[in-house]
Protein backbone atom coordinates (compact mmCIF):
# COMPACT_ATOMS: atom_id res chain seq x y z
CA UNK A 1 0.00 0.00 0.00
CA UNK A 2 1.04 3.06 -0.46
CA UNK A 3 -0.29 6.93 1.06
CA UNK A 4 0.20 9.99 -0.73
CA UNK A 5 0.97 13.49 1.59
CA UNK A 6 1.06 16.88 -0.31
CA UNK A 7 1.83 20.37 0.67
CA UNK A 8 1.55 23.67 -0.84
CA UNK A 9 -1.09 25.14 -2.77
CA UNK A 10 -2.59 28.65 -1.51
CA UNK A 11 -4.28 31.46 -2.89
CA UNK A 12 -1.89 33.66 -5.27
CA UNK A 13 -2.61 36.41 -7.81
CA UNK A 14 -2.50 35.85 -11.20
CA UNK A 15 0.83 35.47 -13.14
CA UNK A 16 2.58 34.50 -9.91
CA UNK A 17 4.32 31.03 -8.99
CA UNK A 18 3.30 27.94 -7.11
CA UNK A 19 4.94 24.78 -6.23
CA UNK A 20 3.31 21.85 -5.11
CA UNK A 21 5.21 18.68 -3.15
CA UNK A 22 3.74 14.97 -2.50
CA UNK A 23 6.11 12.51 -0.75
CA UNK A 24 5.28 8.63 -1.08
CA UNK A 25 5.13 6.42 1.60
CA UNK A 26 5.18 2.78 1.26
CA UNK A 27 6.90 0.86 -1.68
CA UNK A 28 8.05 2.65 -4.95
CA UNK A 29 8.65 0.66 -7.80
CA UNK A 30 10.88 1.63 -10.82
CA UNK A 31 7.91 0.94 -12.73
CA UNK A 32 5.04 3.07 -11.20
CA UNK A 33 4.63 6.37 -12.65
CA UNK A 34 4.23 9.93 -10.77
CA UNK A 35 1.88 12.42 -11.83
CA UNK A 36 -0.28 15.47 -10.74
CA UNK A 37 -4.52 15.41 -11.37
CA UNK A 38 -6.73 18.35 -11.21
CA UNK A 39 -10.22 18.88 -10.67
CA UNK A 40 -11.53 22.27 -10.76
CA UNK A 41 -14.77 23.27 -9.24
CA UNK A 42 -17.55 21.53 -10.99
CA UNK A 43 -15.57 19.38 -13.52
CA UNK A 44 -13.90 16.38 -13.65
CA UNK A 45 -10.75 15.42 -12.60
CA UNK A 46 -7.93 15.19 -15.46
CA UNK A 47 -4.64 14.13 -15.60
CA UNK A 48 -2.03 17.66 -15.88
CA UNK A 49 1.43 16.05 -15.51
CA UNK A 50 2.77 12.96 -15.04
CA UNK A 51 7.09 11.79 -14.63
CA UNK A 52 8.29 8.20 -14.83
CA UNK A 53 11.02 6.51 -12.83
CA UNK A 54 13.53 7.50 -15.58
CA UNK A 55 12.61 11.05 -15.65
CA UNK A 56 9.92 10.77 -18.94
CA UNK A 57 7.27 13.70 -18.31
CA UNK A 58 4.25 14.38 -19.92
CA UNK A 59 2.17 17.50 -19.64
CA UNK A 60 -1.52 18.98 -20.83
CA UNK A 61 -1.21 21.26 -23.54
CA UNK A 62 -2.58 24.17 -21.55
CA UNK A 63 0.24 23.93 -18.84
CA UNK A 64 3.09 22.81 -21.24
CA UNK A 65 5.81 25.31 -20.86
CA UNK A 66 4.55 26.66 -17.47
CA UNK A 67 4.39 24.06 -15.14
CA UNK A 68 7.42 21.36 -14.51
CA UNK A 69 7.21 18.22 -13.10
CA UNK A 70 9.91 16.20 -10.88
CA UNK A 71 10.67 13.23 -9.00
CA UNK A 72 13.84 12.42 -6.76
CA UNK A 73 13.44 8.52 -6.82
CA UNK A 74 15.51 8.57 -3.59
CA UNK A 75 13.28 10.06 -1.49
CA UNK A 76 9.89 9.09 -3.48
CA UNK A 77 8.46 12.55 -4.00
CA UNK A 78 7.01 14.32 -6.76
CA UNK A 79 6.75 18.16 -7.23
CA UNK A 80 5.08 20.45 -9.31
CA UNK A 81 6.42 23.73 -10.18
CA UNK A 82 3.59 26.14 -11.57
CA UNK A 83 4.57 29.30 -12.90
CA UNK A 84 2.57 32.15 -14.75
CA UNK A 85 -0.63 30.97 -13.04
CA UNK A 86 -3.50 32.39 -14.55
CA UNK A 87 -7.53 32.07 -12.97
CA UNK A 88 -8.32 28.97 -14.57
CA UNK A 89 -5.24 26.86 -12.92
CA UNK A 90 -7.45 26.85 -9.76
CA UNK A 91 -8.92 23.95 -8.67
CA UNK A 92 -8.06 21.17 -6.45
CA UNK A 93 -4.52 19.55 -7.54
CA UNK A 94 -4.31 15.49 -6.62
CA UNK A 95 -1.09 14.02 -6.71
CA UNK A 96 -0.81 10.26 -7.53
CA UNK A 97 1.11 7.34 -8.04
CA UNK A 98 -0.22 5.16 -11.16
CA UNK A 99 0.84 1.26 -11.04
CA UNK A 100 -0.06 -1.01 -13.51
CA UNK A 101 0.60 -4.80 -12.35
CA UNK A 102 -0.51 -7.13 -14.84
CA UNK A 103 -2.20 -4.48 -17.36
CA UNK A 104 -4.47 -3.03 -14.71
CA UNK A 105 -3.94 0.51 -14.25
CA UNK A 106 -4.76 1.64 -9.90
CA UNK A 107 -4.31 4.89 -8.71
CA UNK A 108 -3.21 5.73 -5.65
CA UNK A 109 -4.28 9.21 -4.59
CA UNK A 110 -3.61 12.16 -2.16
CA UNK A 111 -5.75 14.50 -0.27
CA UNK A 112 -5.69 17.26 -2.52
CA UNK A 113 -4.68 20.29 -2.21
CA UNK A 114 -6.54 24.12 -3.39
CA UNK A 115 -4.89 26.19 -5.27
CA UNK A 116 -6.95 29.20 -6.11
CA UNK A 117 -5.97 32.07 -8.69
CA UNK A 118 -7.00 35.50 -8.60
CA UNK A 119 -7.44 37.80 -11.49
């Protein structure tokens, strides 16, 4: 099993910088993959980012180039760096670890944690 704990997140003005943390406890394995959901308020919650063992990232078009993603395997945490926030980055932001054994994709999820954006 494994429990996701984040930190950060707040309220910050538009065009300003936020970075969110999630440390892993539990086993890691080279295989699972990292990665930062979001939900904002009355939608559903989408994958924004997402880092594998090796250091592979993805991102959603609408935060490619102003968020970054990373991991330090050693200590099993994940971070998001958000910069140039703008009013529709807020929502809740979930980080989770995605494992596949045997084909089967499972999510294992954080609290959550509100970012909110003012104009």
């Amino acid at each position: 099993q494994v429990q996701l704990v984040e930190s950060g997140g707040g309220l910050v003005q538009a065009g300003g910088s936020l970075r969110l943390s999630c440390a892993a406890s539990g086993r890691v394995f080279s295989t699972d993959v990292m990665a930062w959901y979001r939900q904002p308020p009355g939608k559903t919650r989408d994958l924004l980012s997402s880092i594998t063992y090796g250091g592979k990232t993805w991102y959603e078009s609408d935060v490619n180039g102003r968020f970054t993603i990373s991991r330090d395997n050693a200590k099993s945490t994940v971070s998001l760096q958000m910069n140039n926030l703008k009013p529709e980055d807020t929502a809740v932001y979930y980080c989770s670890l995605i494992r596949e054994p045997s084909g089967v994709t499972f999510n294992f999820w954080g609290q959550g944690t509100q970012v909110t954006v003012s104009s």
